[in-house]
Protein backbone atom coordinates (compact mmCIF):
# COMPACT_ATOMS: atom_id res chain seq x y z
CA UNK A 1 -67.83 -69.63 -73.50
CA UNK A 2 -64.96 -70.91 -71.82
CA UNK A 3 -65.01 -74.38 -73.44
CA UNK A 4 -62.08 -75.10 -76.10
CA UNK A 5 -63.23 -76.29 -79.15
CA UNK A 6 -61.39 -79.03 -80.15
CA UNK A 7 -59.55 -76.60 -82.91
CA UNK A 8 -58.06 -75.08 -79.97
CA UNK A 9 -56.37 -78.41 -78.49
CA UNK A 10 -52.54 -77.81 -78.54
CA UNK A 11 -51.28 -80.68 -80.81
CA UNK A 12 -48.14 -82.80 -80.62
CA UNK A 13 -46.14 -82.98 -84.02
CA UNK A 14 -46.62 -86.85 -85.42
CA UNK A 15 -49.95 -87.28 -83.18
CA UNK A 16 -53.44 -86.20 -85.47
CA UNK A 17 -55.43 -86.98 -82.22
CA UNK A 18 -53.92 -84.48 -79.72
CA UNK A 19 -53.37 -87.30 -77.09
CA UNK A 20 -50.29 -88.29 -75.05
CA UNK A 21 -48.02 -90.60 -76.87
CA UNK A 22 -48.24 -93.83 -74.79
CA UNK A 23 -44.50 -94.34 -74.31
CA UNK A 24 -44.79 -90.93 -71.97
CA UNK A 25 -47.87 -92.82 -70.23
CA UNK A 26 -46.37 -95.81 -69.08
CA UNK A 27 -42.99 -94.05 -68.04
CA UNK A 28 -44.89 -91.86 -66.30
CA UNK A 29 -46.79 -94.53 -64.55
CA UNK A 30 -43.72 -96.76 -63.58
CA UNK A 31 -42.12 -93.55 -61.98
CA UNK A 32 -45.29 -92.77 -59.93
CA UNK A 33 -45.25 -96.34 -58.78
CA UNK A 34 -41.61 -96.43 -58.14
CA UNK A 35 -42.19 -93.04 -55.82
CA UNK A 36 -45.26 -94.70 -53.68
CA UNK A 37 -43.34 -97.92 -53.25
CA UNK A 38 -40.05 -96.21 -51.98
CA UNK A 39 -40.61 -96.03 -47.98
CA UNK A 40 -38.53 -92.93 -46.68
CA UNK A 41 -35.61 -93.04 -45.15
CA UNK A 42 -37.11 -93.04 -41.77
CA UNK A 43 -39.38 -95.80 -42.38
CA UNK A 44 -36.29 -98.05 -43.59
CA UNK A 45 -34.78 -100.66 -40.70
CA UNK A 46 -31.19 -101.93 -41.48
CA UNK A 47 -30.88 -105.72 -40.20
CA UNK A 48 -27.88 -106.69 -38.96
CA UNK A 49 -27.44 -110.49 -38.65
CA UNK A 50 -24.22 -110.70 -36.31
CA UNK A 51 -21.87 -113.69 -37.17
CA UNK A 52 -20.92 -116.37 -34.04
CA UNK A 53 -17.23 -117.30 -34.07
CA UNK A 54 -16.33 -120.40 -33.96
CA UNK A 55 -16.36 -121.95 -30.50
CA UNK A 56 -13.16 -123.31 -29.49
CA UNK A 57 -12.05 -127.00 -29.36
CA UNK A 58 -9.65 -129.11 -27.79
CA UNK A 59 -7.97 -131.33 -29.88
CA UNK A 60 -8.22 -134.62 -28.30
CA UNK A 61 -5.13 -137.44 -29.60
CA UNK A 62 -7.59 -140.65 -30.71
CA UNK A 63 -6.24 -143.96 -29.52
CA UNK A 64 -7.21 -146.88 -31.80
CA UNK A 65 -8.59 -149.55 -30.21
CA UNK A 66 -5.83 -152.25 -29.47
CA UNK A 67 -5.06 -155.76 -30.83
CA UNK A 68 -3.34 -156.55 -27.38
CA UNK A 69 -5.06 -160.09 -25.65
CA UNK A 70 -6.03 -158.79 -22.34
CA UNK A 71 -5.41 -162.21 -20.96
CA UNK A 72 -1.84 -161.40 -21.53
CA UNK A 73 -1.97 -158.84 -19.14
CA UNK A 74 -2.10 -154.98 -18.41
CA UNK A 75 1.15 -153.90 -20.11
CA UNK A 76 5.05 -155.80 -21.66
CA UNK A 77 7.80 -154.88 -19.17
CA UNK A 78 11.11 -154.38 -20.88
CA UNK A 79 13.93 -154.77 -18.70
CA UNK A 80 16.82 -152.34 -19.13
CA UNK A 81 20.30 -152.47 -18.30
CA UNK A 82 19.74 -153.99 -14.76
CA UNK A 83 17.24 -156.53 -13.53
CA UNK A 84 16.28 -153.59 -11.04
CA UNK A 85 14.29 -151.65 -13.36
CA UNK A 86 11.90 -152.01 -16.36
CA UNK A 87 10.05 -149.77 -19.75
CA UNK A 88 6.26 -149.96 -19.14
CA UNK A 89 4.95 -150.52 -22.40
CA UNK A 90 0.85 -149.60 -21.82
CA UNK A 91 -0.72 -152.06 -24.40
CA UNK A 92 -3.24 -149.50 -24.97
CA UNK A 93 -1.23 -147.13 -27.27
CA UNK A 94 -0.04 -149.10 -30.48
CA UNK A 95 2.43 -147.99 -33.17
CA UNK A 96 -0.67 -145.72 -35.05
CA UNK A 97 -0.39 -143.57 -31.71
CA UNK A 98 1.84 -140.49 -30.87
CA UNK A 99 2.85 -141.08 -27.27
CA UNK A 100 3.93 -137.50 -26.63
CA UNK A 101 0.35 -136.47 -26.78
CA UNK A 102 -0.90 -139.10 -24.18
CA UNK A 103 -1.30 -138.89 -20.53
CA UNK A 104 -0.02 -142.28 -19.43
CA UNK A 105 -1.99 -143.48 -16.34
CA UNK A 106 0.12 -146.69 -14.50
CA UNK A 107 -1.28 -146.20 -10.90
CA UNK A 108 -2.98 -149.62 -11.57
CA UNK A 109 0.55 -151.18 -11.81
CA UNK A 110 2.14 -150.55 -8.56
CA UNK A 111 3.09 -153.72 -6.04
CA UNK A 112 1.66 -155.98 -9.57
CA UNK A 113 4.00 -158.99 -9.72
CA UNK A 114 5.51 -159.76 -12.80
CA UNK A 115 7.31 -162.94 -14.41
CA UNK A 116 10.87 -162.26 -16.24
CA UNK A 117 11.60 -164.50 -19.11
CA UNK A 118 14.76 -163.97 -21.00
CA UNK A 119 14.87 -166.46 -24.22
CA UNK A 120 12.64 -168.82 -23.63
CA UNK A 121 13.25 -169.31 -19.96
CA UNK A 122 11.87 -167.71 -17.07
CA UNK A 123 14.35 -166.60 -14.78
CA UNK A 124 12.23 -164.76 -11.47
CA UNK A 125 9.70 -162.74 -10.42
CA UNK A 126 9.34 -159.64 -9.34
CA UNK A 127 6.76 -156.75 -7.71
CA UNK A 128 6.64 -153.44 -8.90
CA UNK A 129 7.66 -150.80 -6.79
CA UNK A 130 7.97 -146.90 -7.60
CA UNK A 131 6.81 -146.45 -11.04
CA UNK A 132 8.09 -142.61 -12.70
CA UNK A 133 6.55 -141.54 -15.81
CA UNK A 134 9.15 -139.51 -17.67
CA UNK A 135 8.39 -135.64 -19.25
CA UNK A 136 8.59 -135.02 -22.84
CA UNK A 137 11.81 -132.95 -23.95
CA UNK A 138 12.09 -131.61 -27.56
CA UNK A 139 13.96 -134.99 -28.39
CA UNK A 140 12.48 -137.75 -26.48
CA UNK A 141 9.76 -139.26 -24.83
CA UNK A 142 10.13 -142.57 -23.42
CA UNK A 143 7.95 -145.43 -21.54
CA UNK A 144 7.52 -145.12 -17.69
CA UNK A 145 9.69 -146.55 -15.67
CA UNK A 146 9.33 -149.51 -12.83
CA UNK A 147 11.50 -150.29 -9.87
CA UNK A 148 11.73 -153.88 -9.57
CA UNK A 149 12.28 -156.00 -6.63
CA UNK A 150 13.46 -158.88 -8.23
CA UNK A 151 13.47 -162.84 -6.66
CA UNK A 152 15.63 -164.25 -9.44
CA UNK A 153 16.32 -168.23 -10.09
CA UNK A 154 18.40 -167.68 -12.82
CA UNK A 155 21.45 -165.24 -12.39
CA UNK A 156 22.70 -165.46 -15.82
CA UNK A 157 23.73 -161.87 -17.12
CA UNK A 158 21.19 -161.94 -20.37
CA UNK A 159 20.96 -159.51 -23.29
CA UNK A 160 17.64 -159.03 -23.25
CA UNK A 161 14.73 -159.77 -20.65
CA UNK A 162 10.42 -159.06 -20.78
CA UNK A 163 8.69 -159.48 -18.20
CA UNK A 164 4.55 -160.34 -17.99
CA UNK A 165 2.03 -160.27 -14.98
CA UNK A 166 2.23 -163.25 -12.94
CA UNK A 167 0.53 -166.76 -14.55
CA UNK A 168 -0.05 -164.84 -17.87
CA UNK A 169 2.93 -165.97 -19.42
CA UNK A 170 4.89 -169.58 -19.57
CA UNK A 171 8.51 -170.41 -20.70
CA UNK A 172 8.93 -172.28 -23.86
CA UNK A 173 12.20 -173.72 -24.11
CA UNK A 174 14.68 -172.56 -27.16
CA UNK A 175 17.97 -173.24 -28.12
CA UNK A 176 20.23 -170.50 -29.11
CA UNK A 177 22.31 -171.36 -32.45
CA UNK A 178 25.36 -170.00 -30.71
CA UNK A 179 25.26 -172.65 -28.31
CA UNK A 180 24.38 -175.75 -30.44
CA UNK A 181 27.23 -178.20 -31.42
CA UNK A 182 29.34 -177.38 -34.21
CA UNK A 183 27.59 -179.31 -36.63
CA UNK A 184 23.84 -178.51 -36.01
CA UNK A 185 24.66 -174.91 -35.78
CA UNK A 186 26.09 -175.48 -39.80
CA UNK A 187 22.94 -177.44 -40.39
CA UNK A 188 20.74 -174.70 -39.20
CA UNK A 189 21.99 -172.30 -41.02
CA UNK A 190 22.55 -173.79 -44.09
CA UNK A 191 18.59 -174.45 -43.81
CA UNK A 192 17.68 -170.61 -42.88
CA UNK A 193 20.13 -169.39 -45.88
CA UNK A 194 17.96 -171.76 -48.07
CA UNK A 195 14.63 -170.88 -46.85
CA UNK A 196 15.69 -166.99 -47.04
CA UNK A 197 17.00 -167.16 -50.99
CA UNK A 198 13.56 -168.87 -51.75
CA UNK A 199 10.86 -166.05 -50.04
CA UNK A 200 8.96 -163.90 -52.23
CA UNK A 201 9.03 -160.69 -52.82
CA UNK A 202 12.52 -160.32 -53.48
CA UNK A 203 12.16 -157.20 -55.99
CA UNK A 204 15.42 -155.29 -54.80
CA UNK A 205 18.16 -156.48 -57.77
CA UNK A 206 20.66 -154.88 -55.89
CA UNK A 207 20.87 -157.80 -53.50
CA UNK A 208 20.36 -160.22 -55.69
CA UNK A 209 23.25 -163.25 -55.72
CA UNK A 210 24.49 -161.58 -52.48
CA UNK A 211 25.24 -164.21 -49.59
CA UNK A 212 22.48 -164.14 -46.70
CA UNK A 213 24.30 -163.75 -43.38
CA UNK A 214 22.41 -165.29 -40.23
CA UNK A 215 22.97 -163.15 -37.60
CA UNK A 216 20.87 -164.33 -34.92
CA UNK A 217 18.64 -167.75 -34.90
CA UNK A 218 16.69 -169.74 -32.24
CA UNK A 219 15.16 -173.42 -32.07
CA UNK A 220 12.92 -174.28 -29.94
CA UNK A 221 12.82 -177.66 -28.44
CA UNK A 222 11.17 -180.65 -29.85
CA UNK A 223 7.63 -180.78 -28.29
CA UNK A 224 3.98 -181.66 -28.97
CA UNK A 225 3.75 -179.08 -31.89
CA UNK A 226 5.75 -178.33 -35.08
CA UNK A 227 9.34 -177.10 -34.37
CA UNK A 228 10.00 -173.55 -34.76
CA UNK A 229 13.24 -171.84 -35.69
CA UNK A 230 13.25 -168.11 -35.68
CA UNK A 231 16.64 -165.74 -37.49
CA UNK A 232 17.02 -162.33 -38.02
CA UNK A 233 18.61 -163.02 -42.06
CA UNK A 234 20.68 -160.16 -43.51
CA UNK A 235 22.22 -159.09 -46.92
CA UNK A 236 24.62 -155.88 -47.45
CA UNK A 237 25.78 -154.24 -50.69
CA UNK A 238 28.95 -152.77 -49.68
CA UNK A 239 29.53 -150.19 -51.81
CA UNK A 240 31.69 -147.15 -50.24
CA UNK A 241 29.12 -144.07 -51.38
CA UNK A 242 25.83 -146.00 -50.77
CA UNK A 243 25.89 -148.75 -48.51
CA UNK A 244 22.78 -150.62 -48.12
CA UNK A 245 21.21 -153.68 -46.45
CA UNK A 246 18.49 -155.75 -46.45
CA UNK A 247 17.22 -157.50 -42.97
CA UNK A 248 14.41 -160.48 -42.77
CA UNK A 249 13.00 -162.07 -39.74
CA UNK A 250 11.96 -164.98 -40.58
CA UNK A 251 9.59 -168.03 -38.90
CA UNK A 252 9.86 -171.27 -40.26
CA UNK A 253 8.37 -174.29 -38.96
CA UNK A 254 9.17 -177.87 -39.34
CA UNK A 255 6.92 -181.62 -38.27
CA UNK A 256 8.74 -182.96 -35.71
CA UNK A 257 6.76 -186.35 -36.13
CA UNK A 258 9.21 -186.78 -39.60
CA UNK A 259 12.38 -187.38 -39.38
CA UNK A 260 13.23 -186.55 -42.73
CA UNK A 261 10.82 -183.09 -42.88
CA UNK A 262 12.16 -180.20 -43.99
CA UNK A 263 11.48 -176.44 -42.39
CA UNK A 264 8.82 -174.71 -44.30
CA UNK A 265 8.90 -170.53 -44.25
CA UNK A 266 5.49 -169.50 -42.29
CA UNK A 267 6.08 -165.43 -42.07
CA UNK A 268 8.75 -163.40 -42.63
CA UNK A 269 9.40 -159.68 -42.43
CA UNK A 270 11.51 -158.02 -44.86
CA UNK A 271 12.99 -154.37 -45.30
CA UNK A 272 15.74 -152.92 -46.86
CA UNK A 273 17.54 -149.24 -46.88
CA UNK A 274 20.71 -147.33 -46.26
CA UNK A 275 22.55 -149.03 -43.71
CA UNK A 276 22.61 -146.20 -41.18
CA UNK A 277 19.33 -146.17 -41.16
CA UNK A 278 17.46 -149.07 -42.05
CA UNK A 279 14.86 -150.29 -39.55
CA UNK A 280 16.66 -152.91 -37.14
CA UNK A 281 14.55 -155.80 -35.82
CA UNK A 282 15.13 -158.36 -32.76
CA UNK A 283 13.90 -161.15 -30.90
CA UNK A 284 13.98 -160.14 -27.35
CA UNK A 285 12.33 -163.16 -25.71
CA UNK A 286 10.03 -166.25 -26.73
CA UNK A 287 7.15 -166.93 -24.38
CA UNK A 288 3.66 -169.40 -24.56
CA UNK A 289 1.40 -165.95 -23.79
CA UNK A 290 -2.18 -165.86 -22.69
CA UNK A 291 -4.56 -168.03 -21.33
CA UNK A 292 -4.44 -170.24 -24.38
CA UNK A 293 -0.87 -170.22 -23.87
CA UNK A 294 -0.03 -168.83 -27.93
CA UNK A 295 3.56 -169.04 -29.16
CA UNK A 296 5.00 -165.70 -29.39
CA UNK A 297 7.85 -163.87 -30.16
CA UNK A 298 8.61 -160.72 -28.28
CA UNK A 299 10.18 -158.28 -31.08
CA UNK A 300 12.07 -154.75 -30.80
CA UNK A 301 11.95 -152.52 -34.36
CA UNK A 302 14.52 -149.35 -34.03
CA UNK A 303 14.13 -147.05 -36.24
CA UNK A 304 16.72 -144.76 -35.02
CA UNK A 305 14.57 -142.06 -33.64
CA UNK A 306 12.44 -144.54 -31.50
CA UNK A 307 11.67 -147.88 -30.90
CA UNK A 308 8.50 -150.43 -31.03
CA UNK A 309 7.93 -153.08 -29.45
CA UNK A 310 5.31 -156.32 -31.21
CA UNK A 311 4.29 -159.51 -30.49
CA UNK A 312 4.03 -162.10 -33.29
CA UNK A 313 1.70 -164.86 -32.18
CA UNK A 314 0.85 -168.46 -33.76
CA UNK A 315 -3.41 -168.32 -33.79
CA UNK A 316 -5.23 -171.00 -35.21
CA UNK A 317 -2.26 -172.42 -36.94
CA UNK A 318 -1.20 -169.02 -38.92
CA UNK A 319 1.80 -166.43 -37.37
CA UNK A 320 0.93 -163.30 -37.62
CA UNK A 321 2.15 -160.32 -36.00
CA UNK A 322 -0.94 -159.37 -33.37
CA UNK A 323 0.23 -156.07 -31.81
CA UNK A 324 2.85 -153.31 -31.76
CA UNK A 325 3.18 -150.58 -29.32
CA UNK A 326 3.46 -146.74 -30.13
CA UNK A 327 7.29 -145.62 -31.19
CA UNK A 328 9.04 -143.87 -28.08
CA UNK A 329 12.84 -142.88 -27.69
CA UNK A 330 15.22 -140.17 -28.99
């Protein structure tokens, strides 16, 4: 009659009822599902997010901000061989700073006039004329340069010579050891030997029992305050293979109101290395700096491949060393 009776079901093996196992169900079901959910090809948009390269930048040197006392000034003149001409150190730029990366501006400086002190004396004045800011080679870069027209009132040919901007700077008069009497100059320098074996921080055994060697020492004249005296010390181990030295700058000061008081170390600086090549330090000049009118000794480090230039300053009773330039040279 066109009906199947259920006799005439087709049967699965393993299945009494005749129906579709229900693992075949489902998978059939998921693949259905899987088949509407699939758009075609045609239907399908690729995104392409495109990727911005980095923009460019300029590196730009950063200057740290100085320690330099603006009432000292706009810059330290350094004179060079002649009283004619002068290294513009820009107080700006201080020994963090890489000055072959800087664009030095002096335009401010020209016609300025200046006041040259050499020890603790000034000797002139002078204006600035032509000032030529030097080009960096592969070996050096080095501090502009001034012109000077100098009106001197002290002719003396002098090692060394700073100058400041006019009324920034006073003389404070020293006395070299080389030119005190015979026996003073012993005195002194049996007193800086003394003070020098008894600093701290004397961790290199090498030098230890070595003689200290003044080679350089200043006093300044009694006053109103404490006297000062001010050496460059040294030690050497002479050995043939691997000569080395030690150097200290030292500051002592002593209260001139006692006859009998002794000089009492206040700072001191000390390095040591191979003797070729150990940092050299220098007093270049002692001036009263500022509108406060601070002691202060002008100092020159070399370290061979350049040289700085700092100002150690007495403030509020304590030395301390308040600025250094940025290294320049070859």
């Amino acid at each position: 009659m066109g009906w199947l009776s259920p006799r005439n079901t087709p049967r699965v093996a393993g299945n009494p009822t005749g129906s579709m196992p229900l693992p075949i169900v489902v998978l059939t079901a998921m693949l259905v599902l899987a088949c509407e959910r699939t758009p075609p090809a045609s239907a399908r948009k690729d995104t392409v997010v495109p990727v911005a390269p980095p923009p460019e930048t300029t590196v730009v040197p950063v200057v740290e901000t100085s320690t330099w006392d603006s009432t000292a000034g706009p810059a330290l003149f350094v004179l060079g061989p002649t009283v004619q001409e002068a290294l513009v150190i820009m107080s700006r730029y201080t020994d963090t700073t890489a000055i072959d990366s800087l664009r030095l501006d002096v335009g401010t400086l020209r016609s300025k006039p200046i006041d040259l002190f050499a020890a603790g004396s000034r000797i002139g004045r002078a204006r600035i004329g032509a000032i030529t800011v030097t080009t960096r080679s592969d070996s050096c870069r080095t501090w502009p340069v001034a012109r000077l027209e100098p009106r001197l009132t002290d002719t003396t040919v002098h090692e060394a010579a700073v100058g400041f901007e006019a009324e920034h700077a006073a003389e404070w008069p020293v006395d070299s050891i080389a030119v005190l009497p015979q026996a003073d100059s012993a005195r002194l320098v049996a007193d800086i030997a003394r003070i020098a074996s008894a600093l701290p921080g004397d961790t290199a055994a090498a030098f230890r029992g070595l003689p200290f060697v003044v080679t350089n020492a200043w006093r300044t004249k009694a006053g109103g305050g404490p006297q000062l005296i001010a050496a460059i010390v040294i030690r050497n181990v002479n050995q043939e293979a691997n000569p080395r030295q030690e150097r200290i700058l030292l500051l002592a000061e002593r209260d001139t109101l006692t006859t009998t008081a002794r000089y009492i170390p206040r700072y001191f600086e000390r390095v040591t290395g191979l003797e070729e090549t150990v940092e050299t330090t220098d007093v270049i000049a002692m001036v009263l700096l500022g509108a406060d009118r601070r002691p202060t000794l002008v100092v020159a480090r070399d370290a061979g491949n350049g040289t700085s230039y700092a100002l150690i300053e007495r403030i509020a009773g304590v030395w301390q060393r308040r600025w250094a330039s940025a290294y320049a040279g070859c």
